[in-house]
Protein backbone atom coordinates (compact mmCIF):
# COMPACT_ATOMS: atom_id res chain seq x y z
CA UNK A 1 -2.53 -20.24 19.10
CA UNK A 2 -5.25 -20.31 16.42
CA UNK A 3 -8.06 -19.15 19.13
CA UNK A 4 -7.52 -15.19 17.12
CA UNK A 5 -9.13 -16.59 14.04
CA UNK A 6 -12.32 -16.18 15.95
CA UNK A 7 -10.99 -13.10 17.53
CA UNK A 8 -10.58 -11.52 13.37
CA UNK A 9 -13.98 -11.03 12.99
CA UNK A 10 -14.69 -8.92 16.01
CA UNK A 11 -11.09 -7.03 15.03
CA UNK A 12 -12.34 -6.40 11.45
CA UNK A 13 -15.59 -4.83 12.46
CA UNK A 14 -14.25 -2.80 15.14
CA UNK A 15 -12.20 -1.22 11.97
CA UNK A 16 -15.54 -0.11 10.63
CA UNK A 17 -16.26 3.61 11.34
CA UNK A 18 -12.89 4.24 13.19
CA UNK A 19 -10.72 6.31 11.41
CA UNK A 20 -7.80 7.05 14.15
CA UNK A 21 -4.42 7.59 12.49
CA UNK A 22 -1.37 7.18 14.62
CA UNK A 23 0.77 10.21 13.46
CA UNK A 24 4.06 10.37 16.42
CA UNK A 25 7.41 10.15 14.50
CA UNK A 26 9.52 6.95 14.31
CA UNK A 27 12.16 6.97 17.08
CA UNK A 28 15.98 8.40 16.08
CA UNK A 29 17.94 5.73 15.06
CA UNK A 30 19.67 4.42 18.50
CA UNK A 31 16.84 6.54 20.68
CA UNK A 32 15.41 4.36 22.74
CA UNK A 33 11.82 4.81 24.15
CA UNK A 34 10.67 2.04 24.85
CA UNK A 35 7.75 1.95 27.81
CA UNK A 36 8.04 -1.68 28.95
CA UNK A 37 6.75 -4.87 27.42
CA UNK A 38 3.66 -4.35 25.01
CA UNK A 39 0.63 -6.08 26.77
CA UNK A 40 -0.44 -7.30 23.61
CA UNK A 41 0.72 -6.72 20.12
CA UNK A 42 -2.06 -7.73 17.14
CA UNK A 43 -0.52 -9.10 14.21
CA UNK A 44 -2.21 -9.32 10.51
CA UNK A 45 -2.04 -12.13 8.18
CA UNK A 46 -3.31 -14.05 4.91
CA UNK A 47 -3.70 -17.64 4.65
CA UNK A 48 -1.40 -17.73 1.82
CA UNK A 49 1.55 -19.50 0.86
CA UNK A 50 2.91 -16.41 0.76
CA UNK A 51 2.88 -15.64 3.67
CA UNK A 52 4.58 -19.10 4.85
CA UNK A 53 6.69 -17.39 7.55
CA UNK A 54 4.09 -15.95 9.55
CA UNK A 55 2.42 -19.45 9.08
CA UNK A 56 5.17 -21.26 10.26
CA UNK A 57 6.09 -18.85 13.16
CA UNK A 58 2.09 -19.15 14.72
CA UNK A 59 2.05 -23.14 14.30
CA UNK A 60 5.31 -23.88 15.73
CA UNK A 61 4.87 -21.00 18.57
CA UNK A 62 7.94 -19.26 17.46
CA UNK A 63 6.22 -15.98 17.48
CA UNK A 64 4.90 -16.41 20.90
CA UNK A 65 8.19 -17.45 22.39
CA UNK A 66 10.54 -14.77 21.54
CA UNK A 67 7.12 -12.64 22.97
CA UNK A 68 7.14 -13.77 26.20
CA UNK A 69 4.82 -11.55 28.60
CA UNK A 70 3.17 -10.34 25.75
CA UNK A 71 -0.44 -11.44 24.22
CA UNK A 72 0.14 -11.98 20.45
CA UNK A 73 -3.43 -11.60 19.25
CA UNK A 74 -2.91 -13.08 15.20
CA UNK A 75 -5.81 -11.68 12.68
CA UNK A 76 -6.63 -13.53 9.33
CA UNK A 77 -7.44 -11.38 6.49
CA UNK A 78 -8.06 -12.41 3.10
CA UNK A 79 -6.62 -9.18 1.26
CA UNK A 80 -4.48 -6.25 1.61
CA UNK A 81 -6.78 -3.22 1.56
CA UNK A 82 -8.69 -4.71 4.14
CA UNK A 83 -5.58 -5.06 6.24
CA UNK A 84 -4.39 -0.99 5.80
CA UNK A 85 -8.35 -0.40 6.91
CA UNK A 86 -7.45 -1.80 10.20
CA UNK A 87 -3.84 -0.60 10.57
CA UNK A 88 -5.19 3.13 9.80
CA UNK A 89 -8.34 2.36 12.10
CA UNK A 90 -5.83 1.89 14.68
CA UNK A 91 -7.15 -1.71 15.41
CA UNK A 92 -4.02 -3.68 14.49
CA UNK A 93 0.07 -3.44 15.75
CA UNK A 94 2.00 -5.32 13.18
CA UNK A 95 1.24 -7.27 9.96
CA UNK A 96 2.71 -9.47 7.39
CA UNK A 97 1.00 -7.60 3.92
CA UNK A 98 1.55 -6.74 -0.05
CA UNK A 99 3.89 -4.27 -0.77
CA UNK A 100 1.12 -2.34 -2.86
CA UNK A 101 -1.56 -2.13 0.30
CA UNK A 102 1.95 -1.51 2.11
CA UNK A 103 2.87 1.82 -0.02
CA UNK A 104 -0.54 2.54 0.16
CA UNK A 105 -1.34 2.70 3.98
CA UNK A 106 2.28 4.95 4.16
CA UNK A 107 0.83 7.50 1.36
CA UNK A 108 -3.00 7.55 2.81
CA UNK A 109 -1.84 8.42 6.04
CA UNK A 110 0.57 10.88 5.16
CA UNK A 111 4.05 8.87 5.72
CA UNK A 112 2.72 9.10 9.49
CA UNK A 113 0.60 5.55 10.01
CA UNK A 114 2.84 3.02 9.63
CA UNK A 115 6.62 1.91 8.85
CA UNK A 116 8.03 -0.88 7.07
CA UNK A 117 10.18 -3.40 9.46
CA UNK A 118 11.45 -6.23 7.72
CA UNK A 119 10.63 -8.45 4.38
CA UNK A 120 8.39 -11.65 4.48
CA UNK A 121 8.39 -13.24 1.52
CA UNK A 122 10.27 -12.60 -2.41
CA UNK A 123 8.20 -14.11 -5.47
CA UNK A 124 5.12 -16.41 -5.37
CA UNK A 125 3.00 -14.77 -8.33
CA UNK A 126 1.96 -15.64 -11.53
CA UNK A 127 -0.41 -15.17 -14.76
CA UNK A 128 -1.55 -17.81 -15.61
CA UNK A 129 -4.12 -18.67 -17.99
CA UNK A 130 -6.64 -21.28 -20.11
CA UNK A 131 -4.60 -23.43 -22.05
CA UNK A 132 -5.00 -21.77 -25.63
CA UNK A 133 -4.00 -18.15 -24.28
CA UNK A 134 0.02 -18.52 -25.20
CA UNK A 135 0.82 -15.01 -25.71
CA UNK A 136 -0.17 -11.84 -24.08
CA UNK A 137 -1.95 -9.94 -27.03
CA UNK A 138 -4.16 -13.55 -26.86
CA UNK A 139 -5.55 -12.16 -23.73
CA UNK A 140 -7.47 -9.30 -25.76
CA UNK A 141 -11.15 -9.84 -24.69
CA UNK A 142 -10.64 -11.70 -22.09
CA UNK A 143 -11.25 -11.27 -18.30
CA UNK A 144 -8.28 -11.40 -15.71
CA UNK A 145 -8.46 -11.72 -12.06
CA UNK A 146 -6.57 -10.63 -9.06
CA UNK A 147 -7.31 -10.73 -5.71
CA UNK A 148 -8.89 -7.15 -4.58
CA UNK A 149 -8.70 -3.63 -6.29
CA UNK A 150 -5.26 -1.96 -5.46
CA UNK A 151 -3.43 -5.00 -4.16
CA UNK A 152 -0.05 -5.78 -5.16
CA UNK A 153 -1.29 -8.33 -7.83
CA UNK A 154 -3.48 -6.23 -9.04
CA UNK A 155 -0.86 -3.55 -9.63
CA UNK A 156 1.47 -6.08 -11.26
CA UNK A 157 -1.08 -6.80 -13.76
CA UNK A 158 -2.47 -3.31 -14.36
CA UNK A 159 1.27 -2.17 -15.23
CA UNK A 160 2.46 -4.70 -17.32
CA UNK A 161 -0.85 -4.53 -19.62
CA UNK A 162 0.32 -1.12 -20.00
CA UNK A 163 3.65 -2.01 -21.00
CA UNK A 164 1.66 -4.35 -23.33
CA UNK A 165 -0.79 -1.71 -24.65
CA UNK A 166 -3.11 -3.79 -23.65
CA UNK A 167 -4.62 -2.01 -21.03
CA UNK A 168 -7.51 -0.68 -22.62
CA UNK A 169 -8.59 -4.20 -24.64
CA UNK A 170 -8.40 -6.33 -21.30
CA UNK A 171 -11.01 -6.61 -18.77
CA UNK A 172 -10.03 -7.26 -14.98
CA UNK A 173 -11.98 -8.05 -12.18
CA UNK A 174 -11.08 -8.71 -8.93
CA UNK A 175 -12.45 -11.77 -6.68
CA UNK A 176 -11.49 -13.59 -3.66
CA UNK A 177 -8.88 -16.30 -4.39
CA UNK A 178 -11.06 -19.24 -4.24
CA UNK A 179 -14.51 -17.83 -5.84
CA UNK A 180 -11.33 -17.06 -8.76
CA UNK A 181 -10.43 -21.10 -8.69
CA UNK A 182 -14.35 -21.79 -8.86
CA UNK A 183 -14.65 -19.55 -11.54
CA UNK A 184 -12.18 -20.94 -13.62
CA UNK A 185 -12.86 -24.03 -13.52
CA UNK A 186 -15.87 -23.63 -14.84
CA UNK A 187 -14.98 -21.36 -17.64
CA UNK A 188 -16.03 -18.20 -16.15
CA UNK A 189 -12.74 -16.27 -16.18
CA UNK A 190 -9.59 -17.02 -18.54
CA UNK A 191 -6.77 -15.58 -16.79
CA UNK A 192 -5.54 -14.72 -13.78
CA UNK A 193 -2.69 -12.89 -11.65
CA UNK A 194 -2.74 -14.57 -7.95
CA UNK A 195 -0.19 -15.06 -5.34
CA UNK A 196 0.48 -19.02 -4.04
CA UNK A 197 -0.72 -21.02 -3.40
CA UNK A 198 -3.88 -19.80 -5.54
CA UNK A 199 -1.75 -20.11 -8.71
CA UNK A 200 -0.28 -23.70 -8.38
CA UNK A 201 -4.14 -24.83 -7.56
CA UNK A 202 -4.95 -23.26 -10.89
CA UNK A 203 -2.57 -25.02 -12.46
CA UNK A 204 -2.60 -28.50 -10.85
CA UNK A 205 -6.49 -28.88 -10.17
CA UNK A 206 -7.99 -27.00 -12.79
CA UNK A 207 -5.48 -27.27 -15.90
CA UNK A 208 -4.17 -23.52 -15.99
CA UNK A 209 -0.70 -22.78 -17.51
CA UNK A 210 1.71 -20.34 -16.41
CA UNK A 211 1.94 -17.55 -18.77
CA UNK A 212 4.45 -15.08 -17.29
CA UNK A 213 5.89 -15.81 -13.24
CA UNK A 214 6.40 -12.30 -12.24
CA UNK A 215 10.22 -13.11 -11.05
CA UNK A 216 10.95 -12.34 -15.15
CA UNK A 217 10.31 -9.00 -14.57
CA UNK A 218 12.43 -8.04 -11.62
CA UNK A 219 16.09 -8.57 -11.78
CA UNK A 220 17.95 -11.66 -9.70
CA UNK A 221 14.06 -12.65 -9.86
CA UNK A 222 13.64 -11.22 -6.67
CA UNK A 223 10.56 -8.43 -5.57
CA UNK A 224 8.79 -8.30 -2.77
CA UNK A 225 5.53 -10.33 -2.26
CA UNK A 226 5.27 -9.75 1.03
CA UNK A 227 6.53 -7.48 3.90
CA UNK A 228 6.05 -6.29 7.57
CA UNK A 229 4.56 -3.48 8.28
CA UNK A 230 4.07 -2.13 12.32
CA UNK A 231 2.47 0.65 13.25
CA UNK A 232 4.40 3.87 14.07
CA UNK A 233 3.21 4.60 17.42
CA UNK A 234 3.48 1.45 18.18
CA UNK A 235 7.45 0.90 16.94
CA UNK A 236 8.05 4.36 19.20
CA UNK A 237 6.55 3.24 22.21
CA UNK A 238 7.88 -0.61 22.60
CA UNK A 239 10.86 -1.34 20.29
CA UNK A 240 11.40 -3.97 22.26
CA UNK A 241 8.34 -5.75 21.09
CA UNK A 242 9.04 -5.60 17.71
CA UNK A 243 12.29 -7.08 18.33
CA UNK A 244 10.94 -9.70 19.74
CA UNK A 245 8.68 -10.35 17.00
CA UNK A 246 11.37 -9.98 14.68
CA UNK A 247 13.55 -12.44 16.27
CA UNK A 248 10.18 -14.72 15.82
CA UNK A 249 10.48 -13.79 12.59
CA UNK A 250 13.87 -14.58 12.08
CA UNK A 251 13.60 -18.28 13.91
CA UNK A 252 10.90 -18.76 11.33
CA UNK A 253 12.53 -18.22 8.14
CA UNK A 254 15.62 -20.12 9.94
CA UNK A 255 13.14 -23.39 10.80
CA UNK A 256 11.52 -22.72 6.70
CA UNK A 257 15.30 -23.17 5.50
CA UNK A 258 16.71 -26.02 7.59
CA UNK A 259 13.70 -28.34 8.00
CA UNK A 260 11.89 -27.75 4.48
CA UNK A 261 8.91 -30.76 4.83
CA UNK A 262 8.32 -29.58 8.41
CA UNK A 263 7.55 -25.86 7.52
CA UNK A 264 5.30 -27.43 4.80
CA UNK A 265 3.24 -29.50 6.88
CA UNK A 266 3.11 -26.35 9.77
CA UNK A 267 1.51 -24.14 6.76
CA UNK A 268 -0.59 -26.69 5.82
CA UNK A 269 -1.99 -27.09 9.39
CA UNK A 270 -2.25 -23.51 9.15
CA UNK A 271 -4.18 -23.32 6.04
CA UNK A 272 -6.46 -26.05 6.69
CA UNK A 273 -7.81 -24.39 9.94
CA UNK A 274 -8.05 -20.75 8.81
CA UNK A 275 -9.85 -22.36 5.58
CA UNK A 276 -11.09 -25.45 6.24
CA UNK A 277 -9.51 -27.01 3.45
CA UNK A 278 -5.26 -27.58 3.20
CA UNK A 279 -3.22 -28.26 0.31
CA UNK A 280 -2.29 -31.34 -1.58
CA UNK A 281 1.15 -32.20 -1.69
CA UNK A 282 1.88 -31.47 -5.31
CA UNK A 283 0.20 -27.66 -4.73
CA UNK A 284 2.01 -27.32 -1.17
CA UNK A 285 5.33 -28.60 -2.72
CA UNK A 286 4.82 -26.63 -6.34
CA UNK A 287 4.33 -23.60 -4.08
CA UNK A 288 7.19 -23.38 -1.99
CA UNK A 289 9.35 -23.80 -5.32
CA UNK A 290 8.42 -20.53 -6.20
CA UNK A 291 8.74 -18.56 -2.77
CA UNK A 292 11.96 -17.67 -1.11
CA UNK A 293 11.69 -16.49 2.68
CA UNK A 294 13.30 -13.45 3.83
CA UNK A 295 13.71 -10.83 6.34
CA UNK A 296 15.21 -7.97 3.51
CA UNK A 297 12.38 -6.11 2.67
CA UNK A 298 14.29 -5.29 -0.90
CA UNK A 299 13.82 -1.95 -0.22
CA UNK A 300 15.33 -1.03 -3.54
CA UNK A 301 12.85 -1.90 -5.49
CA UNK A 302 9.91 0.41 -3.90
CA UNK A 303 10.81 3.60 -5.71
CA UNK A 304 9.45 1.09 -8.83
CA UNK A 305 6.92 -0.25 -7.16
CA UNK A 306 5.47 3.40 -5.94
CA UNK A 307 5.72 4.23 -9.92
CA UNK A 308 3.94 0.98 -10.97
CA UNK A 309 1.50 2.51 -9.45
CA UNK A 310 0.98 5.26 -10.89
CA UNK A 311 1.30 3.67 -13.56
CA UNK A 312 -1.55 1.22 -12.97
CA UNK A 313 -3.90 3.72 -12.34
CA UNK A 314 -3.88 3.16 -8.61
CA UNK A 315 -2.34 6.32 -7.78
CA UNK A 316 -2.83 9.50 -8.66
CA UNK A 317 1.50 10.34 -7.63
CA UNK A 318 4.21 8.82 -6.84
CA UNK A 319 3.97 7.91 -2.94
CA UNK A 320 6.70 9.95 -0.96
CA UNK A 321 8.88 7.30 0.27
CA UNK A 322 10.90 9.44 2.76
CA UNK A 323 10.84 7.81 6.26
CA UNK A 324 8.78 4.88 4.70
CA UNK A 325 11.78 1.77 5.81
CA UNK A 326 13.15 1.77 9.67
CA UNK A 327 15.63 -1.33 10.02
CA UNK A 328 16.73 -0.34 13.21
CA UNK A 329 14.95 -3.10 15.13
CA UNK A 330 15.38 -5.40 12.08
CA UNK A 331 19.25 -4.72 12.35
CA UNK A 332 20.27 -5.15 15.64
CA UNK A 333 17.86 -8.53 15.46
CA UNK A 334 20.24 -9.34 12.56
CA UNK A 335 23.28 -8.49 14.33
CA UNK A 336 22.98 -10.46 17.25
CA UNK A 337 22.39 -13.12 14.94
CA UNK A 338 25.24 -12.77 13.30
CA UNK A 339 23.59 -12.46 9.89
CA UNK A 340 24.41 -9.45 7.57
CA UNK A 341 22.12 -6.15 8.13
CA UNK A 342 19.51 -5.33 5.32
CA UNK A 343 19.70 -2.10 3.62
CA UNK A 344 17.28 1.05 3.65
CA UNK A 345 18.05 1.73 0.37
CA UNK A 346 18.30 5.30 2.01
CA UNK A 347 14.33 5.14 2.53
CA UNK A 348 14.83 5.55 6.12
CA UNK A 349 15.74 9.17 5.85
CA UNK A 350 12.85 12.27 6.52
């Protein structure tokens, strides 16, 4: 099932110079249109803690079996702009991604490109920092990380140095996750904002401490880290699919929740051959405290997010968020399973 991690590269570069947007409306809610089966259906992820369902859901073939007759082709990607390259490029179907690189592939496409099915993962994110940082104006003149320019991480830190005033009197940089846990070991950076399991290595293997988890900032703790995204066309033309690949979804989270030290060693299998490397036990374990699983997108809170933004100096407006959400598959996935339907938040309306 891990054969597409060759597969990525040849899917990234196909991305370069293609610049095909799908642009056909989502279906009516209850219109079905579905043309058969999907022959395939390409789905994006990181090897991140963060994204621990779609982790568990390759390993343990959970994904695959609620696709039956269908290819699942999985794609690695290290960060989320890279990932809304190849969803606007038209190379890739569905994919597990940031909720900033998520708003942004909806608003550089118009509200046409892409829709947002279903949540992946709440939390997972912190600042943390060198040990004699212990307040925020402590970070003036210093350099903080995140992951790439524009991704949700990046956003959460650009936004709250604003709300800090700090904005202006803090440097950030962005690097990938493990040239950022080089360079702070050896001194090169002082802070940084990073999704898991990036911020528990920090903390356990190169004596970081946690100035601010990002959960204080949202209320009930809760935001979105991670969420599905599938390609409009794609949603019109086999709903059926994405069911299916919902439902994977679904039995994912389910086999996360019940069977805890399982899901931990699947990501860790997971991790160790997209990277090369897994996770200790204390990381893997300190990780998964701060991640909860979930198919709710928390829908609510991207009229915030699309501010944050802004406010970041990511965007020049607000994104539009009209049409952004379509539960329908996500709902009647939820319904058969008995389990209470996730809300729009009215998002879901042109």
């Amino acid at each position: 099932m891990l054969a597409a991690v060759t597969v990525a590269l040849s899917l990234l570069a196909a991305t370069v110079g293609c610049t095909r947007v799908e642009t056909a409306p989502a279906p009516a809610p209850g219109e079905s249109t579905d043309k058969g089966l999907a022959a395939e259906l390409r789905l994006g992820y990181f090897p991140n803690v963060t994204h621990a369902s779609a982790l568990v859901g390759l390993e343990k073939g959970l994904f695959a079996k609620e696709l039956s007759g269908t290819e699942l082709i999985p794609t690695k990607f290290n960060d989320g702009p890279t990932e809304v390259s190849a969803f606007l490029g038209g190379s890739l179907d569905a994919g597990f991604i940031g909720s900033g690189p998520a708003l942004n592939a909806f608003a550089k496409s118009n509200g046409e490109a892409v829709r947002l099915v279903a949540g992946g993962t709440s939390g997972g994110a912190q600042l943390v920092t060198t040990a004699d940082i212990t307040k925020p104006e402590d970070l003036a003149g210093k350099t903080v990380v995140t992951p790439a320019l524009g991704n949700t991480q990046d956003v959460s830190l650009k936004k709250w140095l604003v709300d800090k005033g700090l904005n202006d009197k803090v440097q950030v940089t962005n690097r990938e996750n493990a040239q950022t846990f080089d360079a702070f070991r050896k001194g090169e950076v002082q802070a940084a904002w990073l999704p898991e399991p990036w911020s528990s290595r920090l903390v356990l293997d190169a004596g970081a401490k946690v100035l601010l988890d990002e959960k204080e900032l949202w209320r009930d703790g809760k935001f979105p880290t991670t969420v599905l995204l599938v390609r409009t066309q794609y949603l019109r033309d086999h709903p059926q699919t994405v069911q299916a690949l919902l439902r994977g979804l679904l039995a994912a989270n389910d086999f996360a929740q019940q069977n805890t030290a399982e899901a931990k060693l699947a990501v860790n299998k997971q991790l160790e051959a997209l990277t090369g490397k897994g996770l200790s036990a204390p990381v893997i374990d300190r990780a998964f405290t701060s991640i909860e699983l979930s198919t709710d997108p928390l829908a609510a809170t991207f009229p915030q997010l699309a501010k944050d933004a802004v406010t970041a100096g990511i965007a020049q407006q607000e994104t539009k968020l009209a049409g952004f959400v379509d539960l329908g598959a996500l709902n009647a996935v939820l319904k058969a399973a008995g389990k209470q339907a996730a809300d729009a938040a009215g998002l879901d309306q042109k």
